[in-house]
C-alpha atoms as a PDB file:
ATOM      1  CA  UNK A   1      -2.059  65.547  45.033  1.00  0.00           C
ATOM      2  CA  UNK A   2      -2.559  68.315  48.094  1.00  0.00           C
ATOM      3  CA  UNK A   3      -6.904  68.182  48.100  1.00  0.00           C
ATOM      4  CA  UNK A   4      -8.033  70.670  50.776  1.00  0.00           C
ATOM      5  CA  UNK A   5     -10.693  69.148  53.152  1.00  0.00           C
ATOM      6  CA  UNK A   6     -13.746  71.013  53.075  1.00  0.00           C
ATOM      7  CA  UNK A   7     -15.585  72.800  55.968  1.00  0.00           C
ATOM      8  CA  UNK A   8     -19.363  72.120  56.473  1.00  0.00           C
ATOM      9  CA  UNK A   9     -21.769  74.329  57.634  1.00  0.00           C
ATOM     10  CA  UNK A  10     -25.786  73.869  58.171  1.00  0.00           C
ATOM     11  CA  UNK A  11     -28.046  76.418  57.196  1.00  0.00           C
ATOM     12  CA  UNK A  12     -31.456  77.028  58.339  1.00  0.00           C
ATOM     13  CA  UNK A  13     -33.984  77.608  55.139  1.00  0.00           C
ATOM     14  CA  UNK A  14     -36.191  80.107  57.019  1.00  0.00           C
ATOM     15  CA  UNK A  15     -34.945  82.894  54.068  1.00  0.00           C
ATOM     16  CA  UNK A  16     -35.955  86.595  54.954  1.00  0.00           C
ATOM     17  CA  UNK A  17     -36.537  88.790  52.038  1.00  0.00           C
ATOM     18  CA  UNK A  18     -33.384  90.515  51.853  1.00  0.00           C
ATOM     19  CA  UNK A  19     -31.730  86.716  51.226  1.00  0.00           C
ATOM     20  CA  UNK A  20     -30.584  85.833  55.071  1.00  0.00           C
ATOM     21  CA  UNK A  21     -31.805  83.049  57.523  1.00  0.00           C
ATOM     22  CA  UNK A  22     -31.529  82.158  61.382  1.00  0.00           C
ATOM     23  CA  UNK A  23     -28.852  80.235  63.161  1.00  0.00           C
ATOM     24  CA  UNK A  24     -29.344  76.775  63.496  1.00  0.00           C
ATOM     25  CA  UNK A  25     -29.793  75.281  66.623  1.00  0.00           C
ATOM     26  CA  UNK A  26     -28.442  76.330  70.256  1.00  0.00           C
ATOM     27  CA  UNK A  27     -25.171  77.579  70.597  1.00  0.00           C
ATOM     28  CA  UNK A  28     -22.147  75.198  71.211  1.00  0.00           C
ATOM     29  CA  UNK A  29     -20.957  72.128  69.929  1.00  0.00           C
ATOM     30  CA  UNK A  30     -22.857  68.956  69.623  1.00  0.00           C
ATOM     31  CA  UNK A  31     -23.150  66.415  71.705  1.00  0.00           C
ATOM     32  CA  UNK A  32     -22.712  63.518  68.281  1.00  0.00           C
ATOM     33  CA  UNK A  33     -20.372  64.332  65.923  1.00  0.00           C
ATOM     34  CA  UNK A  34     -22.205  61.926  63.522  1.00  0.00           C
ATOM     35  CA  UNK A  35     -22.466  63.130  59.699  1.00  0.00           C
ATOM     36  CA  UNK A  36     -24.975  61.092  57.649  1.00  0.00           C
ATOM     37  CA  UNK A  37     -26.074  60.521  54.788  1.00  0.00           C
ATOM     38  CA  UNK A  38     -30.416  61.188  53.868  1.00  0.00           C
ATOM     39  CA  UNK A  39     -32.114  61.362  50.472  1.00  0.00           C
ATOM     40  CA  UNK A  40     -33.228  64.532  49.313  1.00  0.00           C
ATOM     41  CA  UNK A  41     -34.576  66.008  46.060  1.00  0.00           C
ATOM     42  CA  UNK A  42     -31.413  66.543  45.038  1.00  0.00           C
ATOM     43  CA  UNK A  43     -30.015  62.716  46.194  1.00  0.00           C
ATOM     44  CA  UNK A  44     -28.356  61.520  48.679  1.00  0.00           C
ATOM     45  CA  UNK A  45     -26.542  64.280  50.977  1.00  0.00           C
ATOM     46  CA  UNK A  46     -24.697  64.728  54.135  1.00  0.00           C
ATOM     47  CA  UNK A  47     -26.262  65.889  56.887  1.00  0.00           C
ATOM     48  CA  UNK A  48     -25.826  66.193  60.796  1.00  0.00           C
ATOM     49  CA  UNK A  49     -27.309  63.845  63.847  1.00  0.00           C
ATOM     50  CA  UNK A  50     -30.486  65.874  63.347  1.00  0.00           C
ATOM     51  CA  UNK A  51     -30.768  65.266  59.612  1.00  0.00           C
ATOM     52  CA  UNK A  52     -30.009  68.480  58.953  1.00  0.00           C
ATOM     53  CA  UNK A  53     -28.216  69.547  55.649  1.00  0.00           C
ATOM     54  CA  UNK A  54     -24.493  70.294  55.640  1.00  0.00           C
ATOM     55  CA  UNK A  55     -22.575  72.109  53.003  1.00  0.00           C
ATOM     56  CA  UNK A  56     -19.733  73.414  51.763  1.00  0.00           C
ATOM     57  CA  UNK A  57     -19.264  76.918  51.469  1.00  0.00           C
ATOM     58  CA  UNK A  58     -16.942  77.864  48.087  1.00  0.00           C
ATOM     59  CA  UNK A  59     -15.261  80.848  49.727  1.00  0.00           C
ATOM     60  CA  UNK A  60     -13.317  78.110  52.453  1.00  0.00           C
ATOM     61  CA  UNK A  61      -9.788  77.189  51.770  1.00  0.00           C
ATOM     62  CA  UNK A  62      -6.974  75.218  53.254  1.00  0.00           C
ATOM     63  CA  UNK A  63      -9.037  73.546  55.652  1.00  0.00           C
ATOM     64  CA  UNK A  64     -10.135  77.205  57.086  1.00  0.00           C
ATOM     65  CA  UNK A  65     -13.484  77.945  57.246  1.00  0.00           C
ATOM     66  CA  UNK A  66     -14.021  81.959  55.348  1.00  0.00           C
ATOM     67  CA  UNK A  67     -17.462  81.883  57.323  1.00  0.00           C
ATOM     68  CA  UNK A  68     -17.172  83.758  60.567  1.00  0.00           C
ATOM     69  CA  UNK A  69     -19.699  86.309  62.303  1.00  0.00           C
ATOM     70  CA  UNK A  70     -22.798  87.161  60.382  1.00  0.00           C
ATOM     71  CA  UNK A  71     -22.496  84.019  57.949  1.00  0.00           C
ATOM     72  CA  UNK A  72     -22.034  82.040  61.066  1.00  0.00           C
ATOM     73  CA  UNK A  73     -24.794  83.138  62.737  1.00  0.00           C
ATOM     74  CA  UNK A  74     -26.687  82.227  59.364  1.00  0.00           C
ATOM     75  CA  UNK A  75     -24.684  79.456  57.971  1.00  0.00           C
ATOM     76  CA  UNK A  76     -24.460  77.668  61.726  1.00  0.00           C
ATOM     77  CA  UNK A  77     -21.070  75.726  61.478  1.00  0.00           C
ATOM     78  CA  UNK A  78     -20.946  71.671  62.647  1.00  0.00           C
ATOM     79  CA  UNK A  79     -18.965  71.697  65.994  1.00  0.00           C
ATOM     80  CA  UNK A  80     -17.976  69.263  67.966  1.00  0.00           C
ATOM     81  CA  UNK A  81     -16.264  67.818  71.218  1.00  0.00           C
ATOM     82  CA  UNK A  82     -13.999  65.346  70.046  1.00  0.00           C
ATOM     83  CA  UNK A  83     -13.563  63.319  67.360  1.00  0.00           C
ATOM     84  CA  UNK A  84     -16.749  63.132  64.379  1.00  0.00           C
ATOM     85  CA  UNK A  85     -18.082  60.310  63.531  1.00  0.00           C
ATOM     86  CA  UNK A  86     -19.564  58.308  60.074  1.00  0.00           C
ATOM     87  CA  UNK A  87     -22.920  57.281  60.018  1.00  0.00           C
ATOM     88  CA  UNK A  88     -24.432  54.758  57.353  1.00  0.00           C
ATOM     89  CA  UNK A  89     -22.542  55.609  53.856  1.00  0.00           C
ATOM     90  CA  UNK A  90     -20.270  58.363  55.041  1.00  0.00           C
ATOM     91  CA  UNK A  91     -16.210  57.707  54.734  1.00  0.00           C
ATOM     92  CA  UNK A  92     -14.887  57.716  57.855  1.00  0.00           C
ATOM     93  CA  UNK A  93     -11.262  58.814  56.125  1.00  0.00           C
ATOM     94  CA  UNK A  94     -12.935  61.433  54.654  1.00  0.00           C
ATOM     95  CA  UNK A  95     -13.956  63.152  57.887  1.00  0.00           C
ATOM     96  CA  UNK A  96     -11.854  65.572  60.166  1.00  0.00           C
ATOM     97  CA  UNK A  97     -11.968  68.673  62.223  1.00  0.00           C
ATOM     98  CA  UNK A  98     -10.336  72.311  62.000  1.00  0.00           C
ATOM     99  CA  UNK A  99     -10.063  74.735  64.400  1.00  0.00           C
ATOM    100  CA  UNK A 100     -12.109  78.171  64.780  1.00  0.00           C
ATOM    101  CA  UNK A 101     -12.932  81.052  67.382  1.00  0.00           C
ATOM    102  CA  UNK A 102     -16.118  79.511  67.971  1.00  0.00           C
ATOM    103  CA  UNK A 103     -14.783  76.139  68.477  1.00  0.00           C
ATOM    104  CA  UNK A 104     -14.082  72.636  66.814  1.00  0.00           C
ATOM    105  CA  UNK A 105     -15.795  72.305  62.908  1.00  0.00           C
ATOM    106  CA  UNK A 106     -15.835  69.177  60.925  1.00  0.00           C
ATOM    107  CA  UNK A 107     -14.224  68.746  57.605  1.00  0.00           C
ATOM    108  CA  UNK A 108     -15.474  66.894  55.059  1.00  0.00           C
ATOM    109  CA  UNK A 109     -13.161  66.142  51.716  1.00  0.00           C
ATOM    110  CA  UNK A 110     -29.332  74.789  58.259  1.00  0.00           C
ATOM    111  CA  UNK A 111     -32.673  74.182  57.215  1.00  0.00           C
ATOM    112  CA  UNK A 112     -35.981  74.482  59.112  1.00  0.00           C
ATOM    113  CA  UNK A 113     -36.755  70.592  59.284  1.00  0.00           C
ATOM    114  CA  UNK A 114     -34.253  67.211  58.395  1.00  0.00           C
ATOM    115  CA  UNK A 115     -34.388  66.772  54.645  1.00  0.00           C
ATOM    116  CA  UNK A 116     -34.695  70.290  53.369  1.00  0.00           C
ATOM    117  CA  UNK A 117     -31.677  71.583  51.079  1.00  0.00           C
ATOM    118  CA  UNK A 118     -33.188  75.426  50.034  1.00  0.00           C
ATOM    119  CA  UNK A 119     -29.851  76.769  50.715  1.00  0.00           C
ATOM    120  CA  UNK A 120     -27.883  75.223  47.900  1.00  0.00           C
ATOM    121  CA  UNK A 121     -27.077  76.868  45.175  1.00  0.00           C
ATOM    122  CA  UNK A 122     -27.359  80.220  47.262  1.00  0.00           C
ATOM    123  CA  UNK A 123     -24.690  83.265  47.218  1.00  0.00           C
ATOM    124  CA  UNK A 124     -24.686  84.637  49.966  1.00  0.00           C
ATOM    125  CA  UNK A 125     -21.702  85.766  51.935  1.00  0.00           C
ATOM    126  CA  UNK A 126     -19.509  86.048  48.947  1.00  0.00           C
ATOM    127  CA  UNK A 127     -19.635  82.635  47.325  1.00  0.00           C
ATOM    128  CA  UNK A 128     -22.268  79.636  46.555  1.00  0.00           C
ATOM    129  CA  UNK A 129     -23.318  76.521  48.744  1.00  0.00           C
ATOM    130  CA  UNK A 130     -24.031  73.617  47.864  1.00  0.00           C
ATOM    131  CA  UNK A 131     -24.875  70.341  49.825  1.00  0.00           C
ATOM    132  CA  UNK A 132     -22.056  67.089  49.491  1.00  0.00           C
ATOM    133  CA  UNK A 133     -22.645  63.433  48.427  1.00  0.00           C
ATOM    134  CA  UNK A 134     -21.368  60.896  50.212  1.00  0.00           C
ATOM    135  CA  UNK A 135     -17.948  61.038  48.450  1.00  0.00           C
ATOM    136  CA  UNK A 136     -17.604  65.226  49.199  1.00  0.00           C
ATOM    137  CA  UNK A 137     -18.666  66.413  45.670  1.00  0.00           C
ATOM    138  CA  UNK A 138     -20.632  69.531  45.400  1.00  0.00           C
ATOM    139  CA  UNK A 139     -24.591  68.149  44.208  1.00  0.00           C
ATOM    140  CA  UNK A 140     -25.856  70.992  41.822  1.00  0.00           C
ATOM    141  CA  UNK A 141     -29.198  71.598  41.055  1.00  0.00           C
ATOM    142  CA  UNK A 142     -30.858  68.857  37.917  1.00  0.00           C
ATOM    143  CA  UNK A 143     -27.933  66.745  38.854  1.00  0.00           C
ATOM    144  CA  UNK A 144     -24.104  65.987  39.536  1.00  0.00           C
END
């Protein structure tokens, strides 16, 4: 079975009225790789070495990431130099890395402070986020 590995993004929750947010953090890519996993409202998600939320981003296929410019600047992509790495829970198999303009993103099968998750379930760009358990399935809202 061909699964495409999905591309993670972190989104700062700071939501302006019209439905966009800032970038997350400084330019560049991080200096840990680490994904992780922290319990939220909605469970246990993935998130980055700052506990911030990751998530996947519907509109991505074939390990390409459809985020790019604007949505990047809101939906801050997790780059790296070199290889990422699991932290307590996550699937080391599960992780990888694809290519971009902008740099190295992790694969896996922003929001103002670590814990938060007020982007999921959002639409913007084009299609929904949502944040990722520990085995890479979307968490919805009341459950999944």
């Amino acid at each position: 079975m061909n699964r495409r590995r999905l591309t993670i993004a972190a989104f700062v929750a700071a939501l302006a009225c019209a439905g966009a947010g800032t970038a997350h953090g400084a330019a560049g890519a991080a200096k840990s790789g680490t994904v992780d996993l922290r319990a939220t409202k909605l469970g246990k998600v993935l998130v980055d070495a700052k506990g911030m939320t990751l998530y996947l981003f519907e509109k991505d296929r074939r390990n390409k990431s459809a985020c790019a410019g604007a949505c990047a600047k809101v939906w801050s992509p997790l780059l790296v130099k070199g290889k990422p790495t699991a932290g307590g829970g996550v699937k080391a198999s599960l992780l990888g890395t694809t290519r971009r303009k902008s740099g190295v993103q992790v694969t896996y099968n922003g929001d103002k402070k670590p814990g938060d998750a007020r982007g999921e379930g959002s639409k913007a760009f084009g299609a929904e986020w949502y944040v990722l358990s520990a085995k890479g399935a979307k968490v919805e809202k009341g459950g999944s």
